[in-house]
N, C-alpha and C. Protein backbone atom coordinates (compact mmCIF):
# COMPACT_ATOMS: atom_id res chain seq x y z
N UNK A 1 12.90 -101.50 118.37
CA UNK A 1 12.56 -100.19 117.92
C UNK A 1 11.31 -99.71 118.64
N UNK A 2 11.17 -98.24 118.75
CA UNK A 2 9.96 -97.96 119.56
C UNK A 2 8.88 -97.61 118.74
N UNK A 3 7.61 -98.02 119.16
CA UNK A 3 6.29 -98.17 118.82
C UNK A 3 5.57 -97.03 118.60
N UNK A 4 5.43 -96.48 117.21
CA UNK A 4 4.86 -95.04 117.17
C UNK A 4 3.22 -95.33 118.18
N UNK A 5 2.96 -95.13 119.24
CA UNK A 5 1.27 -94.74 119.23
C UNK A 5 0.85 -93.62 119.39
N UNK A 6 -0.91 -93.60 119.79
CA UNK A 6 -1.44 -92.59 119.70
C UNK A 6 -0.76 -91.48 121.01
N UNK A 7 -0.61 -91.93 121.59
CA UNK A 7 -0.35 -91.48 122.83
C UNK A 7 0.92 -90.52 122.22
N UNK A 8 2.20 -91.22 121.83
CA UNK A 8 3.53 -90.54 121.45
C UNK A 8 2.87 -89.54 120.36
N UNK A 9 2.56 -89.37 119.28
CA UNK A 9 1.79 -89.09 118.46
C UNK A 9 1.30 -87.47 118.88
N UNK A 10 0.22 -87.62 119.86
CA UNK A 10 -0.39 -86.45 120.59
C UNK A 10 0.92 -85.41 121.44
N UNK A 11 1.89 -86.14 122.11
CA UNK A 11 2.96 -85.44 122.80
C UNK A 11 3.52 -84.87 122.38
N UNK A 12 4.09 -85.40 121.04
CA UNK A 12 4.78 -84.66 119.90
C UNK A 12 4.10 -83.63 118.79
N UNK A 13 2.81 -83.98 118.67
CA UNK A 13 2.03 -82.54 118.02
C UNK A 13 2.01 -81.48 119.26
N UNK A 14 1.73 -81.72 120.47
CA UNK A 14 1.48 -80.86 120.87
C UNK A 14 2.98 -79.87 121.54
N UNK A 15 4.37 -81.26 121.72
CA UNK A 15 5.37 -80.10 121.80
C UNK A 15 5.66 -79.73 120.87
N UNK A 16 5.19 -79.98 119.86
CA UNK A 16 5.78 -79.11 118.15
C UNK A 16 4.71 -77.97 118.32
N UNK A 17 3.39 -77.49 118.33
CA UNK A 17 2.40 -76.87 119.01
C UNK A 17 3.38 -75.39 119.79
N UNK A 18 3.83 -75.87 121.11
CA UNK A 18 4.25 -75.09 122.05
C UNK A 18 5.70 -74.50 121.27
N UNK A 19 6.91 -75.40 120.72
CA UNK A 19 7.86 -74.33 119.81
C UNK A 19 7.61 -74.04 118.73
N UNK A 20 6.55 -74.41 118.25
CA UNK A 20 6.15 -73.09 117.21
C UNK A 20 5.33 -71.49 117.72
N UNK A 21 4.95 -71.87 119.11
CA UNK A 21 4.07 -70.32 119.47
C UNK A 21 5.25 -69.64 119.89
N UNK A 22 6.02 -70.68 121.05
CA UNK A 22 7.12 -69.41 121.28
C UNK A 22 8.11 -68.99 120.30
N UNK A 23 8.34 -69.50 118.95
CA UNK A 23 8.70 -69.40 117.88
C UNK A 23 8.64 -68.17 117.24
N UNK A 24 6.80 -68.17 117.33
CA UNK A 24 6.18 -67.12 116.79
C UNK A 24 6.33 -65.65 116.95
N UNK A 25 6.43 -66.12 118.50
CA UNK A 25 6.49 -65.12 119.52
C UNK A 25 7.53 -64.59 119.50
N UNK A 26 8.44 -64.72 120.06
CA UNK A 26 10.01 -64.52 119.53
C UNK A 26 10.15 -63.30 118.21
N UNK A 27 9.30 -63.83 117.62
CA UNK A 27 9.58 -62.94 116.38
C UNK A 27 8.70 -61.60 116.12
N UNK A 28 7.93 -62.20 116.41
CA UNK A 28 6.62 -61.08 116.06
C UNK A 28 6.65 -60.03 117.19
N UNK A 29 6.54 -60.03 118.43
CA UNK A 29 6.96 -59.15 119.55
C UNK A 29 8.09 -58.12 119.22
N UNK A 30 9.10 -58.43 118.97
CA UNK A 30 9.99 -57.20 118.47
C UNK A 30 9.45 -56.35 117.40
N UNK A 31 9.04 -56.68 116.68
CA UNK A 31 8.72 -56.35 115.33
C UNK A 31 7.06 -55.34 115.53
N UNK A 32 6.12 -56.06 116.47
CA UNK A 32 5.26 -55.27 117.28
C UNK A 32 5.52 -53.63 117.93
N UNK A 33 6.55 -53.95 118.68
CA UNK A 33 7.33 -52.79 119.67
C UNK A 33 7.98 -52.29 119.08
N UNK A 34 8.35 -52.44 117.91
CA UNK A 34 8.87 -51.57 116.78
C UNK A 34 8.12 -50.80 115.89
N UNK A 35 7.27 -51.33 115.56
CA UNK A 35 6.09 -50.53 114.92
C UNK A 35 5.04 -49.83 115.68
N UNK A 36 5.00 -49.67 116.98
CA UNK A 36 4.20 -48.93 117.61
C UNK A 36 5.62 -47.37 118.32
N UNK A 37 6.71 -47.81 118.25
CA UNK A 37 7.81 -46.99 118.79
C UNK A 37 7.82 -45.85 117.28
N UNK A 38 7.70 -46.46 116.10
CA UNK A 38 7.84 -45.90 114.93
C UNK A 38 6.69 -45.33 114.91
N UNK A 39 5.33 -45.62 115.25
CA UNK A 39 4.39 -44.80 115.20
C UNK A 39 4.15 -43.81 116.07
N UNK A 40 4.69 -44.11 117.06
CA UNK A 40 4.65 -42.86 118.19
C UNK A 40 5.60 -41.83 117.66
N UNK A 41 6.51 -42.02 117.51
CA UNK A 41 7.60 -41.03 116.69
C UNK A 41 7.76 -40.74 115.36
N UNK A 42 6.79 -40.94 114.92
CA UNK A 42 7.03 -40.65 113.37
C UNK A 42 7.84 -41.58 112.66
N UNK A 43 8.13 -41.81 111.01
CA UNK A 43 8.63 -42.52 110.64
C UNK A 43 9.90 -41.17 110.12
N UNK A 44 11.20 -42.52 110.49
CA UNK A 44 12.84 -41.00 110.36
C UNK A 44 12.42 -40.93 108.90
N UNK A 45 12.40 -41.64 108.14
CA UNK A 45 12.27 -41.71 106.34
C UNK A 45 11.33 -40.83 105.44
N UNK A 46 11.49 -40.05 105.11
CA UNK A 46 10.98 -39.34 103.93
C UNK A 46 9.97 -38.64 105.01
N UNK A 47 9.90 -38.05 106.28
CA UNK A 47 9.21 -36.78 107.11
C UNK A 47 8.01 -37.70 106.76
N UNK A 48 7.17 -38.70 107.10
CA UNK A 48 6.27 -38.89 106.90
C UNK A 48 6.03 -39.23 108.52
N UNK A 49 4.86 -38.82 108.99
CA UNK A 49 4.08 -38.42 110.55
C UNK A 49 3.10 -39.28 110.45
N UNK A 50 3.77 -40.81 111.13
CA UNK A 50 2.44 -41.74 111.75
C UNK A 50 2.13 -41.41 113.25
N UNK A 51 1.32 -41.14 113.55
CA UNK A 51 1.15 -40.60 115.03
C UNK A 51 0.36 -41.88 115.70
N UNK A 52 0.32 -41.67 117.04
CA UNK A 52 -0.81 -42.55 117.59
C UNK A 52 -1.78 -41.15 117.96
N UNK A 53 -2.98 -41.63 118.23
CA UNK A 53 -3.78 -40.45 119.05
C UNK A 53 -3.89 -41.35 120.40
N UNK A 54 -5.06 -40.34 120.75
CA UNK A 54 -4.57 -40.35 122.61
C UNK A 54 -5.43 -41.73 122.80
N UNK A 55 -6.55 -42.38 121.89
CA UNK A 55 -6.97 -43.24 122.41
C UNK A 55 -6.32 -44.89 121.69
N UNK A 56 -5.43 -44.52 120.97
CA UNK A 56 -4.16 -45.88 120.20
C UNK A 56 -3.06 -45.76 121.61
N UNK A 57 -2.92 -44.85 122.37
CA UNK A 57 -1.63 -45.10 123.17
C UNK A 57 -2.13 -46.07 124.40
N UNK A 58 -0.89 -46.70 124.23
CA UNK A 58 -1.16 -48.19 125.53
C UNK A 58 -0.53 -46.86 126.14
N UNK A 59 -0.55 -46.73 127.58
CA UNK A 59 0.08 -46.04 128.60
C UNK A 59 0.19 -46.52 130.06
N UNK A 60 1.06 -46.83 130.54
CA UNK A 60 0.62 -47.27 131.71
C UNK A 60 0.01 -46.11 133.17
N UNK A 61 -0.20 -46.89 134.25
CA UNK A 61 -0.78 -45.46 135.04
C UNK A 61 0.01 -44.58 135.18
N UNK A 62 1.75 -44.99 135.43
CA UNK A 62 2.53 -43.66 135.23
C UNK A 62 2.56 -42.68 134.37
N UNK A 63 2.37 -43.61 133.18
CA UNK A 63 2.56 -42.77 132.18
C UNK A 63 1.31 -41.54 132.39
N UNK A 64 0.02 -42.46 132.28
CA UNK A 64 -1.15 -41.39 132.50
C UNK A 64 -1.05 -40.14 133.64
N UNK A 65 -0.18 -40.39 134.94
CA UNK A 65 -0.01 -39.66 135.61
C UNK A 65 0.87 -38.42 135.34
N UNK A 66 1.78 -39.02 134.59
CA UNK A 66 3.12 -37.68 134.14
C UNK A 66 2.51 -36.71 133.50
N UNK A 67 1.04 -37.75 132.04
CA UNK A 67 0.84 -36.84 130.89
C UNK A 67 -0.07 -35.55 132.06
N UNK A 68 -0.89 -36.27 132.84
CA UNK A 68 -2.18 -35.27 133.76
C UNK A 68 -1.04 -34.28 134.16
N UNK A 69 0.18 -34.70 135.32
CA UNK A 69 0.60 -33.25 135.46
C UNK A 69 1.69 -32.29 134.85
N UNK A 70 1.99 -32.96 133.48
CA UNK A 70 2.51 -31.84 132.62
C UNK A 70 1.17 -31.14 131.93
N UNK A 71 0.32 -31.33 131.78
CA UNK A 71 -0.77 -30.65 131.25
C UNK A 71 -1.77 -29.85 132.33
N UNK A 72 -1.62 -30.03 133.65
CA UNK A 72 -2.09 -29.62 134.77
C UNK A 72 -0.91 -28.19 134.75
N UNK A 73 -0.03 -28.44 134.69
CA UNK A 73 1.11 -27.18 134.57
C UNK A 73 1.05 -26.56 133.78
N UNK A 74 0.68 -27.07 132.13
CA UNK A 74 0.45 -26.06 131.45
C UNK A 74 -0.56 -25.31 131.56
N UNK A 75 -1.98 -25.76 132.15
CA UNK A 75 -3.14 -24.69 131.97
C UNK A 75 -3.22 -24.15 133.28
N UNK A 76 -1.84 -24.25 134.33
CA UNK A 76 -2.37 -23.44 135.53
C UNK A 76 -1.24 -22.23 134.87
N UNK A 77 -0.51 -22.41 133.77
CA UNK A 77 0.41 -21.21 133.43
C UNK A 77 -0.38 -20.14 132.54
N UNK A 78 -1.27 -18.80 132.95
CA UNK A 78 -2.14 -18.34 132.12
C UNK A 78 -1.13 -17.32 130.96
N UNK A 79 0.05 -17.54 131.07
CA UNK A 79 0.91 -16.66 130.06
C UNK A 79 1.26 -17.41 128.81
N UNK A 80 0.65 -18.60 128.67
CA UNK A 80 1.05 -18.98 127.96
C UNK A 80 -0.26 -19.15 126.58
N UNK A 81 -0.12 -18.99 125.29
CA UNK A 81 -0.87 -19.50 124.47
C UNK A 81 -1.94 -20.54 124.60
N UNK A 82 -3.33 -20.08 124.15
CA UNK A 82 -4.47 -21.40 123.66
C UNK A 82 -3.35 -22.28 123.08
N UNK A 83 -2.76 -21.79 122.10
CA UNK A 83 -1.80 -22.91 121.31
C UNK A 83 -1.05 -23.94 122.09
N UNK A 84 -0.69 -23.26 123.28
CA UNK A 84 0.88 -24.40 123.57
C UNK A 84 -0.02 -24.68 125.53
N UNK A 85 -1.38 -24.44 125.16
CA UNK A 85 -2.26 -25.07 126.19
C UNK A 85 -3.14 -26.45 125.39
N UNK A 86 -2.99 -26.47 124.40
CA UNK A 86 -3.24 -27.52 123.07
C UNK A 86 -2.77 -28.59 123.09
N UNK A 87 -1.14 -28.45 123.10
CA UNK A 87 -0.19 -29.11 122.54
C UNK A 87 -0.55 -30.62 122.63
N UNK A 88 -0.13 -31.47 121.56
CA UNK A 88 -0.07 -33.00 122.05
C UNK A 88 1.57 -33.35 122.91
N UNK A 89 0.59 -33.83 123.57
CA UNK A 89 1.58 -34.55 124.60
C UNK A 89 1.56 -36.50 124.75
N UNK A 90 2.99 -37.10 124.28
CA UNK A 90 2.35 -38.30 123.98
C UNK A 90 3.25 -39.05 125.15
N UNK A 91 3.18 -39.74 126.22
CA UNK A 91 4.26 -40.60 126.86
C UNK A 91 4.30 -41.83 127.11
N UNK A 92 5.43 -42.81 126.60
CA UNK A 92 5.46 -44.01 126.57
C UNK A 92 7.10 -44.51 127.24
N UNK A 93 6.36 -44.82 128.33
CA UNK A 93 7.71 -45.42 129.57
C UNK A 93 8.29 -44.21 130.11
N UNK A 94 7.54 -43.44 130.52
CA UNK A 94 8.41 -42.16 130.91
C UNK A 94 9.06 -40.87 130.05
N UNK A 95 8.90 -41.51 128.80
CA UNK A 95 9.76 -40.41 128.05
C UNK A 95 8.24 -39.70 126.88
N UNK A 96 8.47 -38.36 127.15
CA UNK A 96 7.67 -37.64 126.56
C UNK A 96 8.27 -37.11 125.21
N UNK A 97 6.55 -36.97 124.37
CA UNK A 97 6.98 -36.06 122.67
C UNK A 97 6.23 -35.16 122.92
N UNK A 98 6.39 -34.06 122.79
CA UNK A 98 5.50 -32.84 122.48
C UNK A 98 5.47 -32.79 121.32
N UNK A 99 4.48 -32.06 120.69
CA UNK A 99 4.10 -31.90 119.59
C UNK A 99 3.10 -30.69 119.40
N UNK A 100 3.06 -29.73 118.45
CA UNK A 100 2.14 -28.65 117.70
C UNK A 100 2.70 -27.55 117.68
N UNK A 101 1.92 -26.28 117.66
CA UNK A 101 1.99 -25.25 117.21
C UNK A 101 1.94 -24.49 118.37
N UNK A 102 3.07 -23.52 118.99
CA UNK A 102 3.22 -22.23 119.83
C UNK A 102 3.48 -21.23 118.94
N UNK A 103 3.39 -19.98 120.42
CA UNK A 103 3.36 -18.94 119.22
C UNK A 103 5.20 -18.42 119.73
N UNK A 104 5.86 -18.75 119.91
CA UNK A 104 7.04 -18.28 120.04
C UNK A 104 8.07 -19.08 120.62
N UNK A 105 9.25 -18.75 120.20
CA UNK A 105 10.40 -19.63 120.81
C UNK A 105 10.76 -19.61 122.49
N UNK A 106 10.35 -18.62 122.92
CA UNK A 106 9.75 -18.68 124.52
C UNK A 106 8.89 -19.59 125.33
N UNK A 107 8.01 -19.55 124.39
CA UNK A 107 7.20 -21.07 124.53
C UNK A 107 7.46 -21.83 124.68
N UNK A 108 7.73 -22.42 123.44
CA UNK A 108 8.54 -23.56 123.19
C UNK A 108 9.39 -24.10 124.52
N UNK A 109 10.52 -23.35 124.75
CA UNK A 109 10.86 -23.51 125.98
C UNK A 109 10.51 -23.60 127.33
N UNK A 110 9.20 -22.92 127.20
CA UNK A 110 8.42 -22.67 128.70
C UNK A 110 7.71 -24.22 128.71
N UNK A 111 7.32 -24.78 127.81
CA UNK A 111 6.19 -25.60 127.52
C UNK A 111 7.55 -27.19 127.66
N UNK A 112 8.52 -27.04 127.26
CA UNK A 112 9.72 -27.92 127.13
C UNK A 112 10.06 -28.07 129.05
N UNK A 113 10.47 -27.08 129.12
CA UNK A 113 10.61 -26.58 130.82
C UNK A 113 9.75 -27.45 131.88
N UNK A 114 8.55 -27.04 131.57
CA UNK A 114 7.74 -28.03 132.10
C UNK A 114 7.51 -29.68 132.26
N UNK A 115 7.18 -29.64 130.77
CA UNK A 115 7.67 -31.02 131.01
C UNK A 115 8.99 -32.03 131.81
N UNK A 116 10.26 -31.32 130.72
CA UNK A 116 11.27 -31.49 131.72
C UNK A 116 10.99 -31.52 133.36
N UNK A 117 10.46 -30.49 133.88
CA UNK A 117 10.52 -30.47 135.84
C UNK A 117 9.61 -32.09 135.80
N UNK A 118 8.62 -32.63 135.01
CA UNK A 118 8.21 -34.16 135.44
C UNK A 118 8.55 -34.71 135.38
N UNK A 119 9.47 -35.36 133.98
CA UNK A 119 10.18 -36.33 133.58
C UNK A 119 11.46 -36.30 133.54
N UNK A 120 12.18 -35.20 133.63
CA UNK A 120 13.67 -34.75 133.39
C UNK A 120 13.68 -34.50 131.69
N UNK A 121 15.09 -34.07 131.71
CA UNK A 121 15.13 -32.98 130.20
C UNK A 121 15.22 -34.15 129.30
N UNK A 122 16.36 -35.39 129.68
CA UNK A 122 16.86 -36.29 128.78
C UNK A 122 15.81 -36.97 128.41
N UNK A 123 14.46 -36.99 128.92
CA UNK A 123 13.14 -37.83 128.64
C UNK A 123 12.35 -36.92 127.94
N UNK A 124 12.63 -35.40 127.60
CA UNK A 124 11.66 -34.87 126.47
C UNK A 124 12.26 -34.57 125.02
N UNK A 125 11.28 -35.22 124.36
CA UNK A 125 11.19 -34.30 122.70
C UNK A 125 10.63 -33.50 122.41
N UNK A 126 11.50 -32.38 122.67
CA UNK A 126 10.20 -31.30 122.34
C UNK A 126 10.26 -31.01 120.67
N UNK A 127 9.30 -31.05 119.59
CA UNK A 127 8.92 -31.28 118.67
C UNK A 127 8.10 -29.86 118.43
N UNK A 128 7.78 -28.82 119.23
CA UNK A 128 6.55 -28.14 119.47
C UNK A 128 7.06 -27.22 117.74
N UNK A 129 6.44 -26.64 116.85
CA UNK A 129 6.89 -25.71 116.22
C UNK A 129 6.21 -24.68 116.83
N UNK A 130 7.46 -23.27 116.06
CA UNK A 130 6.92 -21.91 116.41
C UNK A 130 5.64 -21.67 115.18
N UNK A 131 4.84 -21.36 115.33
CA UNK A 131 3.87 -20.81 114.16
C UNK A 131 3.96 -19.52 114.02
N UNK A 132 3.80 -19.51 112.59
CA UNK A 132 4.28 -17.81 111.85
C UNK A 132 2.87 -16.84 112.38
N UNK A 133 3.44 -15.57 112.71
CA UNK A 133 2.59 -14.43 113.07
C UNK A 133 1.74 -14.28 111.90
N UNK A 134 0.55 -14.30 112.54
CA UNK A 134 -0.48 -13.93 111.24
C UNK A 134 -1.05 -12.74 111.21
């Protein structure tokens, strides 16, 4: 029969060690990227709005690059609203959310438009609402 020692002992804590992290890992990673996908988009359940702000978003440099020139487009467009020169703009892997308050359904589209010409149409949400004339 073989001889428990210290030696066997240490090999086996430590590969029990290594499949329990990737264990861990395995699990917790999905469940991570799920809860930051749910926070970027809101939760679907009962309209409740977890947002990230601009300094919670991981982004990579693309991403940072798309958000600079959809927002470079919006403030070189002077027809358009303070409002929908505002807007949040959030992008994670290429695909954009707009978000806030324009003043018209023209907007909306102009501000959608834009984005779309960076990312393409199938990569925006536009989310923007119209706000009521005051």
């Amino acid at each position: 029969m073989t001889e428990i020692t210290p030696k066997l002992i240490r090999v086996c804590v430590f590969g029990g060690s290594v499949v329990l992290c990737v264990a861990l890992m395995a699990v917790l990673i999905p469940r991570y990227e799920a809860s930051q996908h749910a926070a970027m988009y809101g939760s679907e359940q009962g309209g409740e709005q977890n947002e990230l702000t601009a300094d919670q978003q991981k982004m990579s440099r693309a991403d940072r690059d798309l958000t600079q020139m959809i927002r470079k487009s919006l403030h070189q467009d002077r027809s358009l609203s303070h409002e929908a020169h505002n807007i949040r703009i959030f992008m994670l892997n290429g695909k954009v959310m707009l978000r806030g308050p324009v003043r018209s359904e023209e907007e909306k589209n102009d501000v959608g438009g834009k984005a779309a010409d960076a990312v393409g149409i199938e990569n925006v949400s536009n989310q923007l609402e119209v706000a009521a004339a005051k």
